[in-house]
Protein backbone atom coordinates (compact mmCIF):
# COMPACT_ATOMS: atom_id res chain seq x y z
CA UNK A 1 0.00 0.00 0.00
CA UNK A 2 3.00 2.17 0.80
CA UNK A 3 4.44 1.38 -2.38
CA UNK A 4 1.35 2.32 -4.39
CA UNK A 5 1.34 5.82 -2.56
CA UNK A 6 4.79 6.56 -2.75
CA UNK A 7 4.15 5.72 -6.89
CA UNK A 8 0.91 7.84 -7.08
CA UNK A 9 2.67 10.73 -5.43
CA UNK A 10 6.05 10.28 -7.51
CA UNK A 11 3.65 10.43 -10.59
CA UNK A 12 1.95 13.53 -9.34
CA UNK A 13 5.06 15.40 -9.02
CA UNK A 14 6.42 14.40 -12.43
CA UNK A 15 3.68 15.64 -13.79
CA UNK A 16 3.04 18.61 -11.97
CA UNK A 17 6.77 19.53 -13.08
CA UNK A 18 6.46 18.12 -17.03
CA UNK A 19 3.28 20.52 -17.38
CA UNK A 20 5.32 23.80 -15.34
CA UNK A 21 7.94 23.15 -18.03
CA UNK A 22 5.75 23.37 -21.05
CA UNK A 23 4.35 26.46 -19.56
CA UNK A 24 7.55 28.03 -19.23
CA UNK A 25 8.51 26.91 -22.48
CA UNK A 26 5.41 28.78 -24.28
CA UNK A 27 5.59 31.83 -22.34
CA UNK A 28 9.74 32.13 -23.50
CA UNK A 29 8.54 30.93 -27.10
CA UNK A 30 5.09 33.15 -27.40
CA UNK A 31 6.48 36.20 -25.11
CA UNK A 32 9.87 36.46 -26.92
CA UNK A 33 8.67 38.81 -30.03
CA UNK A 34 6.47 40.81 -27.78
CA UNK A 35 6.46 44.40 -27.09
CA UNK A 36 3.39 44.67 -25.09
CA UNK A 37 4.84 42.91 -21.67
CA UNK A 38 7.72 45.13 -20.99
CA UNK A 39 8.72 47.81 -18.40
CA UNK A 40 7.78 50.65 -21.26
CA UNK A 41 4.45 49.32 -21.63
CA UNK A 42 3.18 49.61 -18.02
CA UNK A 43 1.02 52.58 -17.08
CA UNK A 44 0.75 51.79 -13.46
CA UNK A 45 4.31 53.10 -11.92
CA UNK A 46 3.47 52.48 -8.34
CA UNK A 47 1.27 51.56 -5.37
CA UNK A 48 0.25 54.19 -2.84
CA UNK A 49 -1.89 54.75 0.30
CA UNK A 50 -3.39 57.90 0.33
CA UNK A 51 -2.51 59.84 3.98
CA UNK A 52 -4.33 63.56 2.95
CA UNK A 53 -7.20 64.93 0.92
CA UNK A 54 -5.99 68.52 -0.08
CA UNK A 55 -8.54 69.66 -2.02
CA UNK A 56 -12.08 68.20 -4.01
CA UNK A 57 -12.33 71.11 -6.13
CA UNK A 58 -9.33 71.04 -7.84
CA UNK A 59 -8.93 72.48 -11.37
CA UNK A 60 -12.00 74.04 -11.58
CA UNK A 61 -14.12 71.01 -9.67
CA UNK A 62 -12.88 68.20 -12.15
CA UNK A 63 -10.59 66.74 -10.48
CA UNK A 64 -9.79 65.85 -6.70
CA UNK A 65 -5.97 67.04 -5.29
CA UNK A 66 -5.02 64.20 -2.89
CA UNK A 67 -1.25 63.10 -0.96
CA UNK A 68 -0.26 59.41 -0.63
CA UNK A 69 2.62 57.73 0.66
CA UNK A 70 4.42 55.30 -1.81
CA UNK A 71 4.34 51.51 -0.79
CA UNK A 72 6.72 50.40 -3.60
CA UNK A 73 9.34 51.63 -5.92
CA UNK A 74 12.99 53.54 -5.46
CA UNK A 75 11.40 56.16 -3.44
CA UNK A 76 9.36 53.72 -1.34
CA UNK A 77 7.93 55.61 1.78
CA UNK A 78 7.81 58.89 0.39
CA UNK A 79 5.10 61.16 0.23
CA UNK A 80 3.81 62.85 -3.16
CA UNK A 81 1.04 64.76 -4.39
CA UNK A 82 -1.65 62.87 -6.83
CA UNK A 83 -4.79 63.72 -8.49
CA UNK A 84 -8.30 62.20 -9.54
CA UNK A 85 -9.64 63.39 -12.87
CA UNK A 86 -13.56 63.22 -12.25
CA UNK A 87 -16.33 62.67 -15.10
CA UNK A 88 -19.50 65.41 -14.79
CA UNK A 89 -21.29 63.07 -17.16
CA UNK A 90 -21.18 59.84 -14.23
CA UNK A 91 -22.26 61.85 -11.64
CA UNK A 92 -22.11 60.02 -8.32
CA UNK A 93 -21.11 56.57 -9.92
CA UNK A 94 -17.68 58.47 -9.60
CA UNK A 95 -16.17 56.71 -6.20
CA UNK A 96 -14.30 59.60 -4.79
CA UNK A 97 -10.81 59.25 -2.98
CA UNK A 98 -10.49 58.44 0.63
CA UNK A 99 -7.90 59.35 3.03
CA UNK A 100 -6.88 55.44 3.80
CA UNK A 101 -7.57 54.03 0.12
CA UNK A 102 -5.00 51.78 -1.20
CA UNK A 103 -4.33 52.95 -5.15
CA UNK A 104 -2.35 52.57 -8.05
CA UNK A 105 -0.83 55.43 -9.43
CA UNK A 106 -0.09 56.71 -13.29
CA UNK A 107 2.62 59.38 -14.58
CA UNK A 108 0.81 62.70 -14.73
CA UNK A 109 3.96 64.33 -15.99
CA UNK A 110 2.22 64.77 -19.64
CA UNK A 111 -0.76 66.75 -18.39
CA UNK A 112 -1.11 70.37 -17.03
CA UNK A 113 -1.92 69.14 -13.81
CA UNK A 114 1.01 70.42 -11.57
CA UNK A 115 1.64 66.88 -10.12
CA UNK A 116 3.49 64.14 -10.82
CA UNK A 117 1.10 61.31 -10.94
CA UNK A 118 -2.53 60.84 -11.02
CA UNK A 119 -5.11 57.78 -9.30
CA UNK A 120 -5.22 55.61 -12.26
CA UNK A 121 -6.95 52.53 -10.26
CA UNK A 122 -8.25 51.66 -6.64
CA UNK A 123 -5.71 48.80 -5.69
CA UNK A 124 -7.90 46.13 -5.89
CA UNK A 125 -6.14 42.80 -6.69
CA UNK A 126 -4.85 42.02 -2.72
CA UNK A 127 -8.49 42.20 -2.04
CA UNK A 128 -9.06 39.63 -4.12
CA UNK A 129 -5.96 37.59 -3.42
CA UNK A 130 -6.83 37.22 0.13
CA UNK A 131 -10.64 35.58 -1.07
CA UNK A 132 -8.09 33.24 -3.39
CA UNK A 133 -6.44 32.06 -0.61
CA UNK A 134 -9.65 31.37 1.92
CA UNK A 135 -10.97 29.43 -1.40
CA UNK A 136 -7.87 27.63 -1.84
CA UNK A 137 -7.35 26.67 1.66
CA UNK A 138 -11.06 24.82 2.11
CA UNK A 139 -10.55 22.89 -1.34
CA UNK A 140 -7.46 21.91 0.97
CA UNK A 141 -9.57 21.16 3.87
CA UNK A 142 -12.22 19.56 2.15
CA UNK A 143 -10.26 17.81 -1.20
CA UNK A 144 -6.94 17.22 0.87
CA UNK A 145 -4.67 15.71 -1.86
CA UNK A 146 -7.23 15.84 -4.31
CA UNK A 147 -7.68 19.47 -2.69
CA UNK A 148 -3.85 20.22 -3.59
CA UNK A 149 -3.49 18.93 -6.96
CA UNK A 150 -7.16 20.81 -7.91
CA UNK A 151 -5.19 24.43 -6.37
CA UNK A 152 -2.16 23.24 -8.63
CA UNK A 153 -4.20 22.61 -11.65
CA UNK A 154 -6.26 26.33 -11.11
CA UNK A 155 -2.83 27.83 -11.24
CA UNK A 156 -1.74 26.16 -13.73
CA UNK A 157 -4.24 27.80 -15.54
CA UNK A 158 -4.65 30.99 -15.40
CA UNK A 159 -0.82 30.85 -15.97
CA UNK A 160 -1.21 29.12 -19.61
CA UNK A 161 -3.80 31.66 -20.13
CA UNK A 162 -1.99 34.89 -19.01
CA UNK A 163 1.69 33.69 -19.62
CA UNK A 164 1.12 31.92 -23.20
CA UNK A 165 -2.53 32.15 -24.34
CA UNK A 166 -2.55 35.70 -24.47
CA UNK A 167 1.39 36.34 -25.81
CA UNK A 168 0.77 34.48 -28.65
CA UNK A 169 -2.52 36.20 -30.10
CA UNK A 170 -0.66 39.66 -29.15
CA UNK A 171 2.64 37.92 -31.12
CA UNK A 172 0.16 37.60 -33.86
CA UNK A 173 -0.31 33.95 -33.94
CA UNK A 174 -3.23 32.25 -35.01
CA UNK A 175 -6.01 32.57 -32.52
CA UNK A 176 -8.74 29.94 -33.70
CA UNK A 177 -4.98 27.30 -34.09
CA UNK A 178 -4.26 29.19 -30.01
CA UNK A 179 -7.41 28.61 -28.93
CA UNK A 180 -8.13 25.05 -29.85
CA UNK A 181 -4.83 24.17 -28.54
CA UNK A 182 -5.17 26.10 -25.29
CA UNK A 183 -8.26 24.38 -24.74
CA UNK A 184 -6.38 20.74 -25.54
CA UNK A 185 -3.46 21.69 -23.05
CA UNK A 186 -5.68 22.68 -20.58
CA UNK A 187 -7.92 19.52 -20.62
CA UNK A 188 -4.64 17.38 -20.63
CA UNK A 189 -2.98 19.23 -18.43
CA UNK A 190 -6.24 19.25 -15.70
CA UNK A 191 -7.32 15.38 -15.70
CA UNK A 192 -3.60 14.75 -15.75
CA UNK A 193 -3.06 16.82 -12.37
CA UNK A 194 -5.95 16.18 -10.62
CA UNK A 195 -6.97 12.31 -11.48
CA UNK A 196 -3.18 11.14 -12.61
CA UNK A 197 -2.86 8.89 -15.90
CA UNK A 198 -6.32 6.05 -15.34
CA UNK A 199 -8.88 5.02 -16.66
CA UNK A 200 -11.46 7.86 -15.88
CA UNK A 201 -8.32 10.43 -16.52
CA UNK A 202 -8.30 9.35 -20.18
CA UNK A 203 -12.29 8.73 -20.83
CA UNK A 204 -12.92 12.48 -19.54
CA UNK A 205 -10.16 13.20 -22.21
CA UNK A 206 -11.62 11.65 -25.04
CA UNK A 207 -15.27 13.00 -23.84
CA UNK A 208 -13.80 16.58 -23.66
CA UNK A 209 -12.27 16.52 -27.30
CA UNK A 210 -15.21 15.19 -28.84
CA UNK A 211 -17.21 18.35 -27.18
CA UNK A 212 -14.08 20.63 -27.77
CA UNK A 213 -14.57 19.30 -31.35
CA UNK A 214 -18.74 20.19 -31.95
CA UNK A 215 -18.38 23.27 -30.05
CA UNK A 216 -15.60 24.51 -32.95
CA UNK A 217 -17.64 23.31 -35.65
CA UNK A 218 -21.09 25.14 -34.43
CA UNK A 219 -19.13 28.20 -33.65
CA UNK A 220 -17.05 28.57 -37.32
CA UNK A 221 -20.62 27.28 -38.85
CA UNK A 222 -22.74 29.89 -36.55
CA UNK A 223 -20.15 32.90 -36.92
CA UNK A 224 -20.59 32.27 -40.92
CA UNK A 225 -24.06 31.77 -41.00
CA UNK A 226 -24.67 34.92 -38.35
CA UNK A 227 -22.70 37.40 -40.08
CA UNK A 228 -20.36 37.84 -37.17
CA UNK A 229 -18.19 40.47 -37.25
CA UNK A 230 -16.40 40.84 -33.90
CA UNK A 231 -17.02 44.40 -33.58
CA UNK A 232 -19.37 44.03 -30.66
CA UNK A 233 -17.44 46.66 -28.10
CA UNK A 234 -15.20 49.55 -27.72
CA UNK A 235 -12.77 47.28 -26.56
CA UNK A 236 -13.12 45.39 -30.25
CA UNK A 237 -12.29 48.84 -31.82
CA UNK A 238 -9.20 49.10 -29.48
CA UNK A 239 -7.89 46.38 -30.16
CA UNK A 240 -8.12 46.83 -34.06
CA UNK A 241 -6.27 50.37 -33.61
CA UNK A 242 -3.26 48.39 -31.69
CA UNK A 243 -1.81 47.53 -34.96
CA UNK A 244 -3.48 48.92 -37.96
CA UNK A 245 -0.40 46.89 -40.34
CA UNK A 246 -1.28 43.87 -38.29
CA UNK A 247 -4.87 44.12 -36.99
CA UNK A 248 -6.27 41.73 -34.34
CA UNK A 249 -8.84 39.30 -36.01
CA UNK A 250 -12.22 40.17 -34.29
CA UNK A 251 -14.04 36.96 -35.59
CA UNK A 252 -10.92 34.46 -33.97
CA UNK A 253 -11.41 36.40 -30.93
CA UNK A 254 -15.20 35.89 -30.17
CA UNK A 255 -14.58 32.00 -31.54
CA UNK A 256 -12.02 31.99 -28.70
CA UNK A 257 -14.29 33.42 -26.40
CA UNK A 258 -16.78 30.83 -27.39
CA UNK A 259 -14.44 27.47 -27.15
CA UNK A 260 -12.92 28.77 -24.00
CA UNK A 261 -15.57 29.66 -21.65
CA UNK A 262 -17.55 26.25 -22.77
CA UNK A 263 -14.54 24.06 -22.36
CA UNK A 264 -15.07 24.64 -18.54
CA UNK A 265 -18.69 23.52 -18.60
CA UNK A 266 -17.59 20.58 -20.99
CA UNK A 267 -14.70 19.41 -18.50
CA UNK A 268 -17.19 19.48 -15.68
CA UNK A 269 -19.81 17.25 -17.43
CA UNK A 270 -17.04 14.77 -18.85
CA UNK A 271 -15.03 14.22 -15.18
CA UNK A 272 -19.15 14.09 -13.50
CA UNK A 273 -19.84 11.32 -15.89
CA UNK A 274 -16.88 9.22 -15.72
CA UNK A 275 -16.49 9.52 -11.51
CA UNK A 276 -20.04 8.15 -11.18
CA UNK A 277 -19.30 5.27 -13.58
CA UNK A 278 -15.90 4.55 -11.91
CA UNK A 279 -17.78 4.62 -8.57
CA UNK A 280 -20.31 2.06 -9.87
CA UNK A 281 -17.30 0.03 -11.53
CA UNK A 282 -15.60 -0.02 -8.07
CA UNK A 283 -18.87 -1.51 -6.28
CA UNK A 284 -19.60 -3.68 -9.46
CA UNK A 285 -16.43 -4.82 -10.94
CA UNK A 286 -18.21 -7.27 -13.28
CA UNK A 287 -21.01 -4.62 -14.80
CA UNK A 288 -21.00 -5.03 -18.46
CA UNK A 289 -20.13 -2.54 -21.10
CA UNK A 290 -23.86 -2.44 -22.12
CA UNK A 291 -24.96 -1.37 -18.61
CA UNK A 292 -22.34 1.06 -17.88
CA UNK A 293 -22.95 2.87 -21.05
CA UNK A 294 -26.81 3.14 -19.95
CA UNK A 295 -25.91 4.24 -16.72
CA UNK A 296 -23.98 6.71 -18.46
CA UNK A 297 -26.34 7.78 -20.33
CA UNK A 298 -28.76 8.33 -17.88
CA UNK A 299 -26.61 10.52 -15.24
CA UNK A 300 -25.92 12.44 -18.05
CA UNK A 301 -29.24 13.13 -18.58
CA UNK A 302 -30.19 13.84 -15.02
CA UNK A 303 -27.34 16.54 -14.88
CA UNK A 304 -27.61 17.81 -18.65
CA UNK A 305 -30.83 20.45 -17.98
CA UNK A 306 -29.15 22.19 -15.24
CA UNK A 307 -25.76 22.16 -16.06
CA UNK A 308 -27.20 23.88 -19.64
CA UNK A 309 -29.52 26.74 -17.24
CA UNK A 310 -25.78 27.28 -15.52
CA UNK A 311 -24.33 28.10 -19.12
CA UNK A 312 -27.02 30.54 -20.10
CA UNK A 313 -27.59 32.24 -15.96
CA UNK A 314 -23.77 32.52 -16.25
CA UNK A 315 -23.61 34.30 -19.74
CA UNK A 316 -26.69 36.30 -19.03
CA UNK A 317 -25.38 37.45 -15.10
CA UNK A 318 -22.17 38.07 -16.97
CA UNK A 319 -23.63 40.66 -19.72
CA UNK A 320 -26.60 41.83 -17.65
CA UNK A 321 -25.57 45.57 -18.34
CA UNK A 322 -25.16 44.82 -21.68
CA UNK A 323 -28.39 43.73 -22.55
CA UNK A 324 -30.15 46.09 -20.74
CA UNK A 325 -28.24 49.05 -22.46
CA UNK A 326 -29.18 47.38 -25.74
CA UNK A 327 -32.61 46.93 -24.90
CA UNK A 328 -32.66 50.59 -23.84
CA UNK A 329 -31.12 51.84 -27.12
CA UNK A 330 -33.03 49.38 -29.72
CA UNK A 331 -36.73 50.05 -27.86
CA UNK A 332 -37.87 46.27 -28.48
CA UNK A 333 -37.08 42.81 -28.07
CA UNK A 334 -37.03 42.36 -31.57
CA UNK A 335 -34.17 44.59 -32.49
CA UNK A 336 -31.74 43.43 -29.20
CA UNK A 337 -32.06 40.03 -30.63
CA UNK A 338 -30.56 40.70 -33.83
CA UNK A 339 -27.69 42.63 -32.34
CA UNK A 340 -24.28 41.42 -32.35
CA UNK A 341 -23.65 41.88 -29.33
CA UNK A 342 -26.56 39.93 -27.64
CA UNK A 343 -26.41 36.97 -30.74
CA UNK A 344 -22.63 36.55 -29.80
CA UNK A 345 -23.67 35.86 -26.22
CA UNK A 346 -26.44 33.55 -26.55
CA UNK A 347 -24.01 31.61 -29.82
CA UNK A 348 -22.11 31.06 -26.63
CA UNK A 349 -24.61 29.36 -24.21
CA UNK A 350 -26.01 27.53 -27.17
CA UNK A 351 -22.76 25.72 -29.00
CA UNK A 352 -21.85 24.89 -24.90
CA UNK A 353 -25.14 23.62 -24.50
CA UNK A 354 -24.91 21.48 -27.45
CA UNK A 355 -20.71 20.42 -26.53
CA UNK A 356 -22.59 19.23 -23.52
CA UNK A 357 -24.70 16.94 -25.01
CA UNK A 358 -22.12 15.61 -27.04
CA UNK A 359 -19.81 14.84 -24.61
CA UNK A 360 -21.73 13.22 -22.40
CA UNK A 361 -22.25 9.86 -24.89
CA UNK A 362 -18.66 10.17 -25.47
CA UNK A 363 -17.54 9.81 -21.84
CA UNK A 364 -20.11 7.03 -20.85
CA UNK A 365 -18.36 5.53 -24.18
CA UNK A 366 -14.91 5.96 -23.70
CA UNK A 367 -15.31 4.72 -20.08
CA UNK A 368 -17.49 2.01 -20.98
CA UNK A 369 -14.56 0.81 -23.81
CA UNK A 370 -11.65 1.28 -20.91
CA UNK A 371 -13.50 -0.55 -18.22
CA UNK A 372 -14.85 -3.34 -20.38
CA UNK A 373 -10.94 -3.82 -21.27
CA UNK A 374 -10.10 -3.60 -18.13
CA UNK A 375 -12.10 -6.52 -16.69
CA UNK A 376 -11.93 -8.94 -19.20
């Protein structure tokens, strides 16, 4: 039994450190010929704490005069003088500086301001680290090794997605080839870490590249069929004006959009499916391949309605203020439905819907084919 551990956990680690290399690797090979993740590039100079409000009625009432102290940086500790530029046209939506606010600070040397450096953002992200950790620690509590390898894989990631992903389609690679392999390495690189190389590990594989697959195919179809442009937001115009020799492609974009944010759902249906069947395999090791499939089959469809009302509460929570500024603008149902922006949301929930509903077959399948093997 010993043995067996001391194997599982020697596995774990390999693989934890095979997958941090490729990582690595990417982010060197992606980040290499790009100019957007350098020291030149970054707005945000320093992190402040803001010790004195000086005056709200600076430059003629539109903007706030404030003094902070500097938390980071060569002249760490010191204090300077900062400003908030205010908007007349958002009113009170406008959160004001307080003395005790943690912020980020930009170079204000370029404007007629008489300061240095103005509140570019409210320093948000330790917030939010702090809420990481209490989530990471009860997966501990709760998933102990499973708990650990599930942090791992979460890491893991966000850092393919931040430190590769999103180098490459700024390098100008191709984002539909990008996408479809981020998904892939991310779907390998998950099972891998958190259920190590078995039997469920590779039928939740096969069942999440048979969705991966459908959900591509409806998207490219849809996007063709809908007339999808891309150009659904000012950050769509943004990014086209990055590089007008080079431009961004819109349509790639929303079809990564698309493949991404359903791979999670598909993932979570394909490792639900084949953890009930391996539970029922471990309690009945001589079930046939017939009756796990139908088993299968129906968990799947016991968990397919609301796992499909997640996809479409999720992508409708998510662009709440979008539809209701559409519906505002357009006057009807009629006309909100045939914008863009709305049909690029709802193309979304749909092809995930329908990646669902695919992979579930394909996992009670796959792990139907594996056990059957297995046992005979």
């Amino acid at each position: 039994m010993k043995k067996k551990q001391y194997r599982l956990r020697l596995s774990t680690f390999m693989i934890v450190t095979i997958f941090f290399i490729l990582i690595m690797i990417g982010n060197k090979v992606f980040s290499e010929s790009n100019q957007y993740f350098t020291a030149d590039n970054n707005l945000t100079a320093l992190k402040a704490k803001v010790t004195e409000i000086t005056d709200r009625n600076y430059h003629g009432g539109s903007a706030v005069l404030f003094k902070c102290k500097l938390l980071n940086g060569d002249h760490k500790g010191s204090i300077v003088e900062g400003v908030q530029f205010t908007d007349s046209y958002l009113g009170e939506s406008v959160r004001l500086v307080e003395k005790g606010d943690r912020i980020c600070l930009g170079d204000a040397t370029s404007y007629d301001m008489g300061v240095d450096w103005f509140l570019y953002e409210y320093e948000r992200f330790s917030g939010i680290v702090w809420l990481g950790l209490a989530f990471a620690v009860l997966l501990l509590i709760f998933g102990r090794t499973k708990g650990l390898t599930t942090v791992i894989s979460i890491a893991y990631t966000i850092m393919t997605i931040f430190l590769v992903f999103i180098p490459a389609i700024l390098s100008g690679y191709n984002i539909y080839l990008s996408a479809v392999t981020l998904c892939i390495f991310i779907t390998l690189m998950s099972l891998f870490i958190v259920q190590g190389p078995n039997a469920k590990c590779y039928a939740a594989i096969l069942g999440c590249l048979g969705g991966l697959f459908m959900i591509s195919v409806i998207t490219l179809t849809m996007s063709s069929i809908l007339k999808i442009t891309g150009l659904i937001s000012e950050e769509s115009l943004y990014l086209i004006q990055m590089d007008l020799e080079h431009p961004i492609d819109l349509k790639a974009v929303v079809f990564a959009s698309v493949t991404i944010g359903a791979m999670g759902a598909v993932l979570d249906i394909a490792v639900d499916i084949v953890a009930a069947l391996s539970e029922l395999y471990r309690y009945d090791p001589e079930i046939t391949f017939k009756k796990t499939m139908q088993s299968g089959i129906v968990i799947g469809r016991d968990i397919v309605g609301s796992m499909s009302n997640t996809l479409i509460l999720a992508y409708i929570g998510s662009s709440l203020s979008l539809i209701l500024l559409v519906l505002v603008n357009t006057g009807g149902i009629t006309e909100m439905l045939n914008s863009e922006l709305i049909i690029v949301e709802i193309l979304q929930a749909l092809a995930g819907s329908i990646g669902i509903l695919f992979t579930i077959p394909l996992s009670a399948l796959s792990y139907s084919f594996l056990c059957s093997r297995k046992s005979s």
